[in-house]
Protein backbone atom coordinates (compact mmCIF):
# COMPACT_ATOMS: atom_id res chain seq x y z
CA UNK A 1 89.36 41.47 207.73
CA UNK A 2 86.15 41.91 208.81
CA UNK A 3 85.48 43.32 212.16
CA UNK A 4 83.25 40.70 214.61
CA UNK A 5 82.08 42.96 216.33
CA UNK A 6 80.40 45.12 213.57
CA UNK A 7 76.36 44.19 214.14
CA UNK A 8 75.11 42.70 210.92
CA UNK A 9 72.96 45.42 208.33
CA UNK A 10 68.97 45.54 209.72
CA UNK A 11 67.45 45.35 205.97
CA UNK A 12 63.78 44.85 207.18
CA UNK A 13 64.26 48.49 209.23
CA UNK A 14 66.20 49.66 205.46
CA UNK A 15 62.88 48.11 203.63
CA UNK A 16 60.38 50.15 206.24
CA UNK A 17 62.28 53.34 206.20
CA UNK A 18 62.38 52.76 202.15
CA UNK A 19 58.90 52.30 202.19
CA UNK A 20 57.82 55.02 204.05
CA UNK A 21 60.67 57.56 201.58
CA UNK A 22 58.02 56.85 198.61
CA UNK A 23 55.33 57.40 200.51
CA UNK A 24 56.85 60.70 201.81
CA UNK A 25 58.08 61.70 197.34
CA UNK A 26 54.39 61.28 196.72
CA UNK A 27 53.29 63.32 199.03
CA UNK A 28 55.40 65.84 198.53
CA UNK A 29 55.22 65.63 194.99
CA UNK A 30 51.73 66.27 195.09
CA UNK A 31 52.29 69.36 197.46
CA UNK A 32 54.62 70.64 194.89
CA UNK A 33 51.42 70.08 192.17
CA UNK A 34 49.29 72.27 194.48
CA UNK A 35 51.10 74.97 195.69
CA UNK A 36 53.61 75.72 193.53
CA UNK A 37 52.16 74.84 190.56
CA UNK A 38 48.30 75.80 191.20
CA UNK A 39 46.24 72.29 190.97
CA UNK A 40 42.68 72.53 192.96
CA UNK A 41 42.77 69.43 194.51
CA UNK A 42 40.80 69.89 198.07
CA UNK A 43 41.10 66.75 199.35
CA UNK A 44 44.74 67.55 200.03
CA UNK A 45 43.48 69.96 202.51
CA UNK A 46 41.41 67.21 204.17
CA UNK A 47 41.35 64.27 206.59
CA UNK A 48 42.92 61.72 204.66
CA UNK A 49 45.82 63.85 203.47
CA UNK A 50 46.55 64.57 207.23
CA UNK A 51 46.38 61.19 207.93
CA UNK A 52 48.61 60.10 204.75
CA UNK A 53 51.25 63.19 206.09
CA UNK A 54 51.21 62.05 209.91
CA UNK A 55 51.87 58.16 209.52
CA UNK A 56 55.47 59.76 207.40
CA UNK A 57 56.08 61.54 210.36
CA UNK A 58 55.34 59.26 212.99
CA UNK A 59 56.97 56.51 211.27
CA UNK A 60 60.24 58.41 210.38
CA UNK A 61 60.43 59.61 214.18
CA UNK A 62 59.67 56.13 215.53
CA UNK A 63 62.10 54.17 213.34
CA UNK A 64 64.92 57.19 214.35
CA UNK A 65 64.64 56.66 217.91
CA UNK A 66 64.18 52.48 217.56
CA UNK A 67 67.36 52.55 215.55
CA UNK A 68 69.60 54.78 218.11
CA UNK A 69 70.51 51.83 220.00
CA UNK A 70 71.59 49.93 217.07
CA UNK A 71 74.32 52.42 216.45
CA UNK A 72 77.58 52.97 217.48
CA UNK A 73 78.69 56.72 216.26
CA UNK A 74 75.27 58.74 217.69
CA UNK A 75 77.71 62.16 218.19
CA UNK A 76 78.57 61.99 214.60
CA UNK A 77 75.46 60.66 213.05
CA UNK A 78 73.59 63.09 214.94
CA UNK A 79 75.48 66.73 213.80
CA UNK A 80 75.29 65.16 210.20
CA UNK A 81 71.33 64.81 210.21
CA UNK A 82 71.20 68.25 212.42
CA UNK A 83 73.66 70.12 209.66
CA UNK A 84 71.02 68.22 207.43
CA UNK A 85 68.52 70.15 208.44
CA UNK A 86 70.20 73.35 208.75
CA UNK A 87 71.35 72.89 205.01
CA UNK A 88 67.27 72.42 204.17
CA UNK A 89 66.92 75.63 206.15
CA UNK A 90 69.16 77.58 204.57
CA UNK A 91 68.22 76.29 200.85
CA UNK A 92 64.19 77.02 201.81
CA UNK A 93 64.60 80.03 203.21
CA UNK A 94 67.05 81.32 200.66
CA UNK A 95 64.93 80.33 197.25
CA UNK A 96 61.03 80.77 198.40
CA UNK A 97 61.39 82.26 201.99
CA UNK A 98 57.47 82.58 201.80
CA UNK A 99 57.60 78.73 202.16
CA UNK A 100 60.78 78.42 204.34
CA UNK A 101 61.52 75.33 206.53
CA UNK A 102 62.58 76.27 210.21
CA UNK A 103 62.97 73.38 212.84
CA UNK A 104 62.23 71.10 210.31
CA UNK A 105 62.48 67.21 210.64
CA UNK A 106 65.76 66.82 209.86
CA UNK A 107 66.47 69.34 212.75
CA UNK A 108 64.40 67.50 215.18
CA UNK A 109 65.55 63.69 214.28
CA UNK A 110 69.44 65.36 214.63
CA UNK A 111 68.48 67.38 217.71
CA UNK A 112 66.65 63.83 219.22
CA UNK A 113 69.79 61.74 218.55
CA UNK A 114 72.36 64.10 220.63
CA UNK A 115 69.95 64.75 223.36
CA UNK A 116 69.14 61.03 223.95
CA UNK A 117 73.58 60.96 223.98
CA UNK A 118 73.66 62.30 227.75
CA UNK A 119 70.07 60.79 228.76
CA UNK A 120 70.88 57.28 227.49
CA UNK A 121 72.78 56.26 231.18
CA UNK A 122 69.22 57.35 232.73
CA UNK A 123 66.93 55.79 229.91
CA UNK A 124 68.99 52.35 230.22
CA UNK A 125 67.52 52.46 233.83
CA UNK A 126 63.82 52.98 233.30
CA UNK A 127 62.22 49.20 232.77
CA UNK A 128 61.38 49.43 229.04
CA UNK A 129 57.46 48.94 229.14
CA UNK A 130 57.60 51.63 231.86
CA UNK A 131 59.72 53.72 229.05
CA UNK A 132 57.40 53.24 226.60
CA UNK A 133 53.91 53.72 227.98
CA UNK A 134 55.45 57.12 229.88
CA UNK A 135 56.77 58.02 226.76
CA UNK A 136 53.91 57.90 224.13
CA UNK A 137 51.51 59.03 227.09
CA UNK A 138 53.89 62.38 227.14
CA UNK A 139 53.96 62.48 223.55
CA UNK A 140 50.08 62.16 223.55
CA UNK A 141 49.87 64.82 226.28
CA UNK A 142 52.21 67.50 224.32
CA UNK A 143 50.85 66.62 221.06
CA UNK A 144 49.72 69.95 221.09
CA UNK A 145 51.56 72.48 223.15
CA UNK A 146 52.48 74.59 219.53
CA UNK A 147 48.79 75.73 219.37
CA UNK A 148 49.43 76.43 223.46
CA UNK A 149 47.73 73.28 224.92
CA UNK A 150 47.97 70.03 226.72
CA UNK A 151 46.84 67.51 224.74
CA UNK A 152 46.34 65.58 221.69
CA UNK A 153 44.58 66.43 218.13
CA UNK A 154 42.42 69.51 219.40
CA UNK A 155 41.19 67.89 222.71
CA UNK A 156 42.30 70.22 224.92
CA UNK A 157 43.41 69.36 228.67
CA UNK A 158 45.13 72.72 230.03
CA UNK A 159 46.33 76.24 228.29
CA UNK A 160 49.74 76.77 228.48
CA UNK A 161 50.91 80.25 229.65
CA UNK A 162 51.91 82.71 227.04
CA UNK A 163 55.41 83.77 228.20
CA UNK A 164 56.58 80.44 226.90
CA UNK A 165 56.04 81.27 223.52
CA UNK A 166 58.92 83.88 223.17
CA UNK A 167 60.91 83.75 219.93
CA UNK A 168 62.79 81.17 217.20
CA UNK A 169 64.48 79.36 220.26
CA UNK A 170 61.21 78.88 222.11
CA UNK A 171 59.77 78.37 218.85
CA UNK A 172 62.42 74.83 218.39
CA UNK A 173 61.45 73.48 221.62
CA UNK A 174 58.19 73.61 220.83
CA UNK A 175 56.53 77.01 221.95
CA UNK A 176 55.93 79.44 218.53
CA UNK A 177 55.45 82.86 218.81
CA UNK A 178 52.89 84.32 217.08
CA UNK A 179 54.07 84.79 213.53
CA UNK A 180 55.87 82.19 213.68
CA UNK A 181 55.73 80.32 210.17
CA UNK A 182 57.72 77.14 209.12
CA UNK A 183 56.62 75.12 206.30
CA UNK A 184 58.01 71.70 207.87
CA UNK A 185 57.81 72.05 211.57
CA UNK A 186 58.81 69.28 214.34
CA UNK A 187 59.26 70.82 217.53
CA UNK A 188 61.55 69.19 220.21
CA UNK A 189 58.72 68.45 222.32
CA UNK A 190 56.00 66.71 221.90
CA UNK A 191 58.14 64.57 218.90
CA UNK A 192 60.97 64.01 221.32
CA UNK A 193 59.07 61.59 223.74
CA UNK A 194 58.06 59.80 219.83
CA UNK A 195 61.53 59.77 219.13
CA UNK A 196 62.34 57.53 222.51
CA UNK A 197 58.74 55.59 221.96
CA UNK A 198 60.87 54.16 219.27
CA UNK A 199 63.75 54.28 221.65
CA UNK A 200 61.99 51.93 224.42
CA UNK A 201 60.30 50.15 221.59
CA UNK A 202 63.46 48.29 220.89
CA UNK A 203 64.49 47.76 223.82
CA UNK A 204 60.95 45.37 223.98
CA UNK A 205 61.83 43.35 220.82
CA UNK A 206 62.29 39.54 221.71
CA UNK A 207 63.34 38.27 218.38
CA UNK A 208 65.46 39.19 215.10
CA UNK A 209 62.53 39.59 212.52
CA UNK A 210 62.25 38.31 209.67
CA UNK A 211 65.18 40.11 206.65
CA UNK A 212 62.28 41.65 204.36
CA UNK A 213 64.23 43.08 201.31
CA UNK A 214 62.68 45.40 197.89
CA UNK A 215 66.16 45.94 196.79
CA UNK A 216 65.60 49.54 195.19
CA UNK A 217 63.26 50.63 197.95
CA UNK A 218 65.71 48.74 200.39
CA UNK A 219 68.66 50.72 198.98
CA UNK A 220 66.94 54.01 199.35
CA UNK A 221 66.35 52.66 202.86
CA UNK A 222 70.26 52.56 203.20
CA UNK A 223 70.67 56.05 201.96
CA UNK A 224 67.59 57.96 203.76
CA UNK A 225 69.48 61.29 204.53
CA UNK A 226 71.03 61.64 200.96
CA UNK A 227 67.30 60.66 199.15
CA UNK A 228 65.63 63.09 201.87
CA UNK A 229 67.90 66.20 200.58
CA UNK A 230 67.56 65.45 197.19
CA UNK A 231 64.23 64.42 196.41
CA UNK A 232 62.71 67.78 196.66
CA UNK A 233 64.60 69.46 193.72
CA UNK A 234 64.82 66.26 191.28
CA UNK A 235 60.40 66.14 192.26
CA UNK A 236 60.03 69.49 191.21
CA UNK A 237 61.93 69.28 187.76
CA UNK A 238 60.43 66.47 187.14
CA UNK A 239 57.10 68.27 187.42
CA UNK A 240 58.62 71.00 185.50
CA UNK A 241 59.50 69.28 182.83
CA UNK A 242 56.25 67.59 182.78
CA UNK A 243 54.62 70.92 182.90
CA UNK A 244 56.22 72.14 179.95
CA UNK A 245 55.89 68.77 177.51
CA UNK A 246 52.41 69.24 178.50
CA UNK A 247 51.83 72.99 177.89
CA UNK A 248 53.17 72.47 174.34
């Protein structure tokens, strides 16, 4: 029998986070095309690509946090996505380690999700359009403490001091030491105060949306962390195989 209390399947938030999977395969795919297999194309060094790359990012981080209060099992679901991104570590760093992945996204969303476990009593208490402008103001203000700064997208508001960017644990809250090197990095701060944006963001909704359904771009929706892990290899043989029908 079928529990009452379950809370029905959100498959507009499956269809958005499905959405935004392709978007993130064809960007990666073409990241695979230039540098591992040597295509000029500059514009993926540009504005546009940045853009493209930062609206996967933002919107993964967002939808995370919005959909932590729709869950029931965050100390589970949290490790899982956190051992996620320890697995992508470990893979990265074991096949190319030129191009390793350290704090990675994975890392952060998991890392976000079992800090907001012992925060959420204090959250609940903060109105939630107080939450949310404090939090994306923070986020805007940290934007860019990795390059040692206050603020956002090279406008800089004050230099950080330099004893807070130590080593690899410094490096995961946010504060890289120089060397430092990670071909997917998400630092706990500023993407934290995204991560509970999203959080506050729900808490603001007034109505059930619309159900929006694509049903194979729905379904990958459903199954983000397994299509995250796996995309990655199957792009690159694809590619490969490509490569090779073409070279012939």
């Amino acid at each position: 029998m079928k529990n009452s209390s379950s809370r029905p399947r959100r498959t507009e938030l499956d269809t958005l986070r499905g959405v935004t999977l392709v978007s993130m395969i064809a960007y990666h795919a073409c990241w695979d095309l230039v540098y591992l297999f040597g295509l000029d194309w500059p514009w993926y060094h540009g504005t546009l690509a940045y853009l493209w790359q930062q609206s996967i990012c933002w919107t993964f981080i967002l939808l995370s946090g919005y959909c932590w209060l729709l869950g029931r099992r965050h100390l589970r679901r949290g490790l899982t996505v956190f051992g996620g991104g320890l697995l992508v570590s470990a893979v990265t760093l074991l096949v190319m380690p030129e191009d390793g992945i350290f704090c990675g996204v994975l890392t952060l969303l998991g890392t976000a999700a079992l800090v907001t476990i012992p925060l959420d009593p204090l959250l609940r208490r903060i109105p939630a359009r107080a939450g949310l402008a404090g939090s994306f103001l923070l986020f805007l203000l940290l934007r860019d403490v990795n390059s040692g700064w206050l603020g956002f997208e090279g406008v800089r508001v004050l230099a950080l001091p330099g004893w807070l960017y130590r080593n690899l644990f410094t490096a995961c809250l946010g504060f890289p030491p120089a060397g430092f090197r990670s071909t997917d990095y998400f630092s706990l701060f500023p993407w934290l105060f995204l991560f509970l944006t999203g959080y506050f963001l729900y808490r603001l909704r007034r109505e059930e949306p619309t159900p929006l359904r694509l049903p194979v771009v729905s379904a990958m929706g459903r199954r983000s962390l397994a299509v995250y892990l796996l995309h990655q290899p199957l792009v690159y043989g694809a590619l490969l195989a490509l490569t090779a029908v073409l070279e012939r």
